[in-house]
PDB file of N, CA and C in Angstrom:
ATOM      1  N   UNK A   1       1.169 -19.060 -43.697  1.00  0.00           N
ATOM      2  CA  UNK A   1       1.164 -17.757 -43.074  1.00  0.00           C
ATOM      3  C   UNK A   1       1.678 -17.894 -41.645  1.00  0.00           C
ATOM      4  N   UNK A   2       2.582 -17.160 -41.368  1.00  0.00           N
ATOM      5  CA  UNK A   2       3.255 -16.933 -39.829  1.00  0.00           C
ATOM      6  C   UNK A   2       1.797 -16.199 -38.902  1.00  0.00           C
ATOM      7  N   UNK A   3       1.836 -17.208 -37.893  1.00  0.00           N
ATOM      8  CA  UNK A   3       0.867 -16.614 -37.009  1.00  0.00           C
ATOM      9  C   UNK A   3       1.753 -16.409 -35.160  1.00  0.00           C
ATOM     10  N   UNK A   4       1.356 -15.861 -34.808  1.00  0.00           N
ATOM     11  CA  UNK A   4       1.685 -15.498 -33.223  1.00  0.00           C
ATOM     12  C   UNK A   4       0.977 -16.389 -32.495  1.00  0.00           C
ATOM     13  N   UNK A   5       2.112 -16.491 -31.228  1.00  0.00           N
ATOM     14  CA  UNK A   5       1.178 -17.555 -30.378  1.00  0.00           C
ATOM     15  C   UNK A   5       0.419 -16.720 -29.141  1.00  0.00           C
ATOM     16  N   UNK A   6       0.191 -15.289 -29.314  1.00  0.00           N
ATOM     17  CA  UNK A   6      -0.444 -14.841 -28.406  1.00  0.00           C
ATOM     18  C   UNK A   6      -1.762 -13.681 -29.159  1.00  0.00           C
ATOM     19  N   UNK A   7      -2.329 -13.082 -28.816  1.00  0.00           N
ATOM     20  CA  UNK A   7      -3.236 -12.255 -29.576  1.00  0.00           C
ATOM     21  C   UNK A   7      -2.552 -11.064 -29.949  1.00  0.00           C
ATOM     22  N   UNK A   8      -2.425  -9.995 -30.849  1.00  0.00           N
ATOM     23  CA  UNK A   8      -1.469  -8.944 -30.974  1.00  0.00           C
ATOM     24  C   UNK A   8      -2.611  -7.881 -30.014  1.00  0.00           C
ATOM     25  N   UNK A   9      -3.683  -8.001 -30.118  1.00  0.00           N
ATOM     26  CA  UNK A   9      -4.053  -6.348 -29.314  1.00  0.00           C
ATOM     27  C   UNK A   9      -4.745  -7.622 -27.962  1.00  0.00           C
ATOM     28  N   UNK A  10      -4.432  -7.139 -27.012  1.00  0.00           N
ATOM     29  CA  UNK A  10      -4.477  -7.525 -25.752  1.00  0.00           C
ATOM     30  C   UNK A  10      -5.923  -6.998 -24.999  1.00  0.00           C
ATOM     31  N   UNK A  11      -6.411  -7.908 -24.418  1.00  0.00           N
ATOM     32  CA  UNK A  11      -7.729  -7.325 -23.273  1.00  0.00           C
ATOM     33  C   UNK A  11      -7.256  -6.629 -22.179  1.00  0.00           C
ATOM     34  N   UNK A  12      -7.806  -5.260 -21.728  1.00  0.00           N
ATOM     35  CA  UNK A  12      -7.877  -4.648 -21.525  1.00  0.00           C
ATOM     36  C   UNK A  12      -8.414  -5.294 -19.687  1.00  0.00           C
ATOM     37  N   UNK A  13      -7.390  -5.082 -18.688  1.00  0.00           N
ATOM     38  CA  UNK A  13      -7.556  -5.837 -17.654  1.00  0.00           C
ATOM     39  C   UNK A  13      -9.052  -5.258 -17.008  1.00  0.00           C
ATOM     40  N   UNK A  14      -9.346  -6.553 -16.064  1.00  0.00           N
ATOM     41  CA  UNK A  14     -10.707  -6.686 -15.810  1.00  0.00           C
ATOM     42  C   UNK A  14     -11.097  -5.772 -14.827  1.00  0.00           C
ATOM     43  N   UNK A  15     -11.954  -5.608 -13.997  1.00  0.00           N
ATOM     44  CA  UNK A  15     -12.451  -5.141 -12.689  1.00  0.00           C
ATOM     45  C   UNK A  15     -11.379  -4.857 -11.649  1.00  0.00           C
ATOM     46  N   UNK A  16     -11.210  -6.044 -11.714  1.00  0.00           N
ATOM     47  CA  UNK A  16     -11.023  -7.467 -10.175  1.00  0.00           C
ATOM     48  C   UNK A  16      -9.408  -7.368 -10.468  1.00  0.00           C
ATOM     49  N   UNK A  17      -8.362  -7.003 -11.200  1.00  0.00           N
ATOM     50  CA  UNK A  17      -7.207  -6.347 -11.668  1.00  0.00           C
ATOM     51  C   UNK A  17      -7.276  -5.092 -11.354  1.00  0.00           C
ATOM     52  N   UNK A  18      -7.444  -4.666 -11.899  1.00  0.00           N
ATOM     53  CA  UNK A  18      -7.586  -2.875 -11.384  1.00  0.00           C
ATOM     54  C   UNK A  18      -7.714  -2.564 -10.100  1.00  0.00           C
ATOM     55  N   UNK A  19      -8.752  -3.396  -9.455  1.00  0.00           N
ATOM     56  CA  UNK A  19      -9.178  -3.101  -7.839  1.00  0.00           C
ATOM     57  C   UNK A  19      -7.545  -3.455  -7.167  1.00  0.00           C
ATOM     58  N   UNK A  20      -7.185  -4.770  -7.855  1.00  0.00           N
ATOM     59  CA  UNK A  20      -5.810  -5.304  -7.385  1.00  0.00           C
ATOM     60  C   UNK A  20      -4.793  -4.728  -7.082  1.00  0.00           C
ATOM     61  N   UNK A  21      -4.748  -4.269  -7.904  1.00  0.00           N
ATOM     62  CA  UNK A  21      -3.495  -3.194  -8.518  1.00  0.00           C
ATOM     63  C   UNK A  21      -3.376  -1.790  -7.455  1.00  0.00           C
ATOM     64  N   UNK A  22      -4.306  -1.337  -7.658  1.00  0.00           N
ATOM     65  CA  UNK A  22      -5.128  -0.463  -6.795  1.00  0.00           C
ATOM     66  C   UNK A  22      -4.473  -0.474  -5.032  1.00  0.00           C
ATOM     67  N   UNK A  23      -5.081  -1.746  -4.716  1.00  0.00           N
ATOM     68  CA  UNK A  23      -4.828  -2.044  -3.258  1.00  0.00           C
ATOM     69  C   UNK A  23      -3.404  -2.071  -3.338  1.00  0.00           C
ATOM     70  N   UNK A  24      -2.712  -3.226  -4.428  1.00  0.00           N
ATOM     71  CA  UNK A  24      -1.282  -2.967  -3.988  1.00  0.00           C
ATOM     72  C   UNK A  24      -0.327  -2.027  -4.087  1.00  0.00           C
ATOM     73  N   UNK A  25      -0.758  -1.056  -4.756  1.00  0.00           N
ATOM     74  CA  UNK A  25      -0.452   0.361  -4.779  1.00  0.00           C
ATOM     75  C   UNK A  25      -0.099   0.952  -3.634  1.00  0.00           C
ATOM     76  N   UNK A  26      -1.626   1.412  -2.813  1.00  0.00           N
ATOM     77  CA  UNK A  26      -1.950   2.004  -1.628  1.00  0.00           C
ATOM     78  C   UNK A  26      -1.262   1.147  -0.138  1.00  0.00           C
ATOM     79  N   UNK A  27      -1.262  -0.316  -0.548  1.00  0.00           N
ATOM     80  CA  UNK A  27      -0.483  -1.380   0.888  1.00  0.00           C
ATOM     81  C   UNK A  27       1.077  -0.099   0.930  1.00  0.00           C
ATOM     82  N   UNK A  28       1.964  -0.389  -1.061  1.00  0.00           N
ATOM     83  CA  UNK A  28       3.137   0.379  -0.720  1.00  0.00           C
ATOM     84  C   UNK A  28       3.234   1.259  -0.694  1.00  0.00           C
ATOM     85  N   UNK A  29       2.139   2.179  -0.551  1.00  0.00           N
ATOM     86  CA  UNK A  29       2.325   3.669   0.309  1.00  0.00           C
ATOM     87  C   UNK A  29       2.112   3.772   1.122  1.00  0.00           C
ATOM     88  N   UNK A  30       1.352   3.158   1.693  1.00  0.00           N
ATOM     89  CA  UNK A  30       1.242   3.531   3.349  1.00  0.00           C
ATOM     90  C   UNK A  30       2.261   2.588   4.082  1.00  0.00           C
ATOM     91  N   UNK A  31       2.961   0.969   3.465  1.00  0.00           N
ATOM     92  CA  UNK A  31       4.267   0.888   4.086  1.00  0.00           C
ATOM     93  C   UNK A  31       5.878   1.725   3.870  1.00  0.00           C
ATOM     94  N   UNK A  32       5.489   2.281   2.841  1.00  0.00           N
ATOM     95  CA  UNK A  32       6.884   3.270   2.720  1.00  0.00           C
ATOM     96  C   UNK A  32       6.587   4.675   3.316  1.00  0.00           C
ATOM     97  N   UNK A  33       5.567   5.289   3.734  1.00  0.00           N
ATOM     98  CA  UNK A  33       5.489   6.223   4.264  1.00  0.00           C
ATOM     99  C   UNK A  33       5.254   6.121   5.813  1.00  0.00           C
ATOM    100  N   UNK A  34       4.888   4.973   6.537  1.00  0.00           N
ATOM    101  CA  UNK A  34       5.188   4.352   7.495  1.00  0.00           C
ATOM    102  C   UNK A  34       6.731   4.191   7.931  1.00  0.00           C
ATOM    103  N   UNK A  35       7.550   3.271   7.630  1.00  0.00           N
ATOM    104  CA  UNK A  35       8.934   3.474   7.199  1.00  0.00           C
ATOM    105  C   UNK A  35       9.706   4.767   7.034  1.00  0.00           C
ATOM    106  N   UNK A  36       9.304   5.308   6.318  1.00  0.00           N
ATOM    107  CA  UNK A  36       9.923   6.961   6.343  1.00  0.00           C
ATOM    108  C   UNK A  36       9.721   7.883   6.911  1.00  0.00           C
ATOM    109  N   UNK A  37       8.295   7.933   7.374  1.00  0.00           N
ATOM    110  CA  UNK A  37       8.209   8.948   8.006  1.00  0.00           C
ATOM    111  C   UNK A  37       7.605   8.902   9.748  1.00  0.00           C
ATOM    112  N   UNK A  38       7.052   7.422  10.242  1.00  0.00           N
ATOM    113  CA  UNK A  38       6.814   7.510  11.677  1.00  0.00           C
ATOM    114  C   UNK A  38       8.413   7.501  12.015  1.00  0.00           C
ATOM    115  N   UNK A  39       8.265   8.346  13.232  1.00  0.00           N
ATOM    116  CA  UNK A  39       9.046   8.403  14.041  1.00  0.00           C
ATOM    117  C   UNK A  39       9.620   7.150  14.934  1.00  0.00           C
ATOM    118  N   UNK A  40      10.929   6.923  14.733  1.00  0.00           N
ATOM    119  CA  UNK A  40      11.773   6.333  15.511  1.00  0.00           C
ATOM    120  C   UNK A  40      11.759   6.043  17.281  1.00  0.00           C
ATOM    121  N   UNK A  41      10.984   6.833  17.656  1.00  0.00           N
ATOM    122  CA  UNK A  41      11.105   6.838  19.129  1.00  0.00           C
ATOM    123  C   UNK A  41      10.302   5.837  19.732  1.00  0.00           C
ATOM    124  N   UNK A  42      10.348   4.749  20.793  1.00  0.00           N
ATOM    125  CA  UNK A  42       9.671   4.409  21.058  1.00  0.00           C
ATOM    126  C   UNK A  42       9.769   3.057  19.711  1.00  0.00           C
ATOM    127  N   UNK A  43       8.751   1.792  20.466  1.00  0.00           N
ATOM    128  CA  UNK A  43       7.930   1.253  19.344  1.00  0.00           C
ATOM    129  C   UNK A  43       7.260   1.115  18.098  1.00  0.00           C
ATOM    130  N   UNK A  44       6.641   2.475  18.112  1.00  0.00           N
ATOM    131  CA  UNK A  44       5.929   3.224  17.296  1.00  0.00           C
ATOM    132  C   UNK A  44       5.652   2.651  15.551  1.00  0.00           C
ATOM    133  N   UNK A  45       6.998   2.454  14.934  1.00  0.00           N
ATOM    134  CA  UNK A  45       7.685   2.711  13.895  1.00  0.00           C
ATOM    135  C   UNK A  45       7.717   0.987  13.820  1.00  0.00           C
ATOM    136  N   UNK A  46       8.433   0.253  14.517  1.00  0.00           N
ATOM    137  CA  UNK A  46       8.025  -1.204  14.349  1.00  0.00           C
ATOM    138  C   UNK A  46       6.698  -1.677  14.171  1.00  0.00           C
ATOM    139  N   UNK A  47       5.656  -1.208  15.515  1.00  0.00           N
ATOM    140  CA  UNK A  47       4.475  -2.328  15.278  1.00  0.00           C
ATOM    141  C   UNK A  47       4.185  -1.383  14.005  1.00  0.00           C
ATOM    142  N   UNK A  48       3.546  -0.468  13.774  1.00  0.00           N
ATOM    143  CA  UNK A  48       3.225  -0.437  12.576  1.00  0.00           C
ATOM    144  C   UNK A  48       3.718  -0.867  11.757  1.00  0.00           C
ATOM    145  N   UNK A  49       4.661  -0.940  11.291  1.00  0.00           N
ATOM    146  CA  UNK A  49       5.339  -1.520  10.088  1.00  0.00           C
ATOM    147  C   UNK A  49       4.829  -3.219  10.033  1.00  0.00           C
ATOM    148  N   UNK A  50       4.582  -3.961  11.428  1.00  0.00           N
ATOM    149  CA  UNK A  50       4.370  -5.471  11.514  1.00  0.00           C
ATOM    150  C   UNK A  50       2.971  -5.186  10.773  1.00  0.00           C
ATOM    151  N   UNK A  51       2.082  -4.184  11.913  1.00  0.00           N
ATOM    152  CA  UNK A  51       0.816  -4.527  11.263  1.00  0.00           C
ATOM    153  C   UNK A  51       0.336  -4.566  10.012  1.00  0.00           C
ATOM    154  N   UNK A  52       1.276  -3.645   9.149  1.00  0.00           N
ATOM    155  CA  UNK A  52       1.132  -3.186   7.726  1.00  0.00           C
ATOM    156  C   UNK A  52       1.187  -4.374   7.168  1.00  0.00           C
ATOM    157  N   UNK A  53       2.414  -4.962   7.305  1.00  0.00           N
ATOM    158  CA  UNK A  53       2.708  -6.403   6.763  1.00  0.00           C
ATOM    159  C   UNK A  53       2.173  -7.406   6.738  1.00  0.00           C
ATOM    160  N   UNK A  54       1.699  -7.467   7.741  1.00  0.00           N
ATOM    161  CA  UNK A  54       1.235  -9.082   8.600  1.00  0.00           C
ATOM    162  C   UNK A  54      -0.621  -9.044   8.031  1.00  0.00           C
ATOM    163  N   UNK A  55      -0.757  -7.799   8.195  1.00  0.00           N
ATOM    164  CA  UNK A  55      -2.708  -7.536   7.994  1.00  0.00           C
ATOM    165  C   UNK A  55      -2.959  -6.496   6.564  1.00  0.00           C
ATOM    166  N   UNK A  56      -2.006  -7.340   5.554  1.00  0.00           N
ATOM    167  CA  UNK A  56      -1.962  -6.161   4.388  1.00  0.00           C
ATOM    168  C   UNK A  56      -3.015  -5.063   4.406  1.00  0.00           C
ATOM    169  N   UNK A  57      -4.436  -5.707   3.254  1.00  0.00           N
ATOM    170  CA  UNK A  57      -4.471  -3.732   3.495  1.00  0.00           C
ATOM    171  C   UNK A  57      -5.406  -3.573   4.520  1.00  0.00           C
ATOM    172  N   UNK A  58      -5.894  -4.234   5.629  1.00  0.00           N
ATOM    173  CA  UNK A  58      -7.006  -3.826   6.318  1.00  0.00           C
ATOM    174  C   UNK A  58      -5.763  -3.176   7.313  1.00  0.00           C
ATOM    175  N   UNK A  59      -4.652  -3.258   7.629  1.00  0.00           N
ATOM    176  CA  UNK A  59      -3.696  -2.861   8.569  1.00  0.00           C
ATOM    177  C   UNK A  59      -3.373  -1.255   7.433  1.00  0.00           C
ATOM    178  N   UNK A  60      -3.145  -1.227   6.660  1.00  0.00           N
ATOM    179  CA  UNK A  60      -2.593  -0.365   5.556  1.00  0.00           C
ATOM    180  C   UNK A  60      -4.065   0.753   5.877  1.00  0.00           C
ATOM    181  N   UNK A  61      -5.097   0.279   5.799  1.00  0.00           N
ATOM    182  CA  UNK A  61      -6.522   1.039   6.154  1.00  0.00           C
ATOM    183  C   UNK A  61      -6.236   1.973   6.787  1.00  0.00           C
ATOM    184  N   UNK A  62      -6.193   1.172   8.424  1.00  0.00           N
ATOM    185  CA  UNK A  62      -6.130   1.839   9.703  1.00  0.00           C
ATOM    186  C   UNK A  62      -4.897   2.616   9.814  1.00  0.00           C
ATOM    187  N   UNK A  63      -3.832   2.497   9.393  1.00  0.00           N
ATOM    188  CA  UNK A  63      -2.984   3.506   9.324  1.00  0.00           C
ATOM    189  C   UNK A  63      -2.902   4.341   8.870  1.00  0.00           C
ATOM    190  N   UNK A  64      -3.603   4.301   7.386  1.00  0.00           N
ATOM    191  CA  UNK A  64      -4.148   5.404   6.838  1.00  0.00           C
ATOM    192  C   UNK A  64      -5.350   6.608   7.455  1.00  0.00           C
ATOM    193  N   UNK A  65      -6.017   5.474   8.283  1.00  0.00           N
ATOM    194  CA  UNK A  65      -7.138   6.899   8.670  1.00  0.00           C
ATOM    195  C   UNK A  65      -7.313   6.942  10.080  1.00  0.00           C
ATOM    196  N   UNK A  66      -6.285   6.569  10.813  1.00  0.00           N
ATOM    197  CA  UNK A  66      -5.629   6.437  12.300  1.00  0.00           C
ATOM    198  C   UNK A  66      -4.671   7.182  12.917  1.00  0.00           C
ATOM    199  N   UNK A  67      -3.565   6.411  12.405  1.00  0.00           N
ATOM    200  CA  UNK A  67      -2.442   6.583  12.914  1.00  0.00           C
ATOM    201  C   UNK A  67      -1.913   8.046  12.420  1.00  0.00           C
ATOM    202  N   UNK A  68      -1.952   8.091  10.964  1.00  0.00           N
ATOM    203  CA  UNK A  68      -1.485   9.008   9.908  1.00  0.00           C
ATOM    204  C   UNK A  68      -1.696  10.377  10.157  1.00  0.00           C
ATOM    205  N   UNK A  69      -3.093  10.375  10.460  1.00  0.00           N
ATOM    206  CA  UNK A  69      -3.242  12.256  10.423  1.00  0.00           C
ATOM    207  C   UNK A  69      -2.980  12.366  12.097  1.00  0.00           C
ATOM    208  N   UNK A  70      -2.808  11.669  12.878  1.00  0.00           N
ATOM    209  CA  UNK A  70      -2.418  12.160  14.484  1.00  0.00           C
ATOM    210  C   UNK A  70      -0.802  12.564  13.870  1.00  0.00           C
ATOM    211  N   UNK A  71      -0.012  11.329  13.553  1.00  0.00           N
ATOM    212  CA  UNK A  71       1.470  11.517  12.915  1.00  0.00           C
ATOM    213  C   UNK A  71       1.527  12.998  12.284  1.00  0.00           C
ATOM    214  N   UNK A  72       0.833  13.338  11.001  1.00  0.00           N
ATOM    215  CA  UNK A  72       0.993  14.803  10.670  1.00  0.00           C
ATOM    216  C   UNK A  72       0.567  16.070  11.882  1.00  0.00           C
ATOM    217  N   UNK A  73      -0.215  15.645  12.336  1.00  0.00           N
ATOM    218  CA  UNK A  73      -0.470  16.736  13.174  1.00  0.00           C
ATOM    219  C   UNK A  73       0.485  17.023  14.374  1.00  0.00           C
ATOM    220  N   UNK A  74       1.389  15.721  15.092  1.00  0.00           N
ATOM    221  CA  UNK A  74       2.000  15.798  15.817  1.00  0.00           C
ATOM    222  C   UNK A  74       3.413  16.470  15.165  1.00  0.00           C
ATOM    223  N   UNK A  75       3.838  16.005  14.438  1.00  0.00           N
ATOM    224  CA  UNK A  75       5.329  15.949  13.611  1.00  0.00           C
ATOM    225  C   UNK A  75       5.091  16.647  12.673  1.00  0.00           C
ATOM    226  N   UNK A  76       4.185  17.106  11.795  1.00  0.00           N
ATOM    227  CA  UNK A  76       4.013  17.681  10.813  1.00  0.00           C
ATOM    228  C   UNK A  76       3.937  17.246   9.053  1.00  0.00           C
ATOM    229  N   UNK A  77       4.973  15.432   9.069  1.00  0.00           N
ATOM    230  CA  UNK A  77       4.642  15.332   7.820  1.00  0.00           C
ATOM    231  C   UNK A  77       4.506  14.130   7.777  1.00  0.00           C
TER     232      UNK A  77
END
């Protein structure tokens, strides 16, 4: 009998995946909306982008509940 070398119905990813997934999700939204939408003027638009990078998501955090809604409120989006 032909057998497979892997299982045909697959486990269903864990916790600790999901949470993963999750974070790296949210890191590339708040670096592509960083990127796209802080403003050019000034510094501004670089360090964030370092911090995003350099301090994945605890930097991705603070931009999210920092930087972000001053950005909409100033600029609008």
């Amino acid at each position: 009998m032909f057998r497979l070398p892997f299982p045909i119905s697959l486990p269903l990813p864990g916790p600790a995946m999901l949470i993963s997934l999750a974070a790296t999700i949210f890191w590339l939204w708040m670096l592509t909306d960083c990127a796209s939408n802080e403003p050019s003027e000034g510094n501004d638009k670089l360090t964030w982008t370092l911090i995003i990078l350099f301090i994945p998501l605890f930097g991705a955090v603070i931009y999210y509940f920092f930087r972000r809604p001053e950005r909409i409120k100033a600029v609008g989006h």
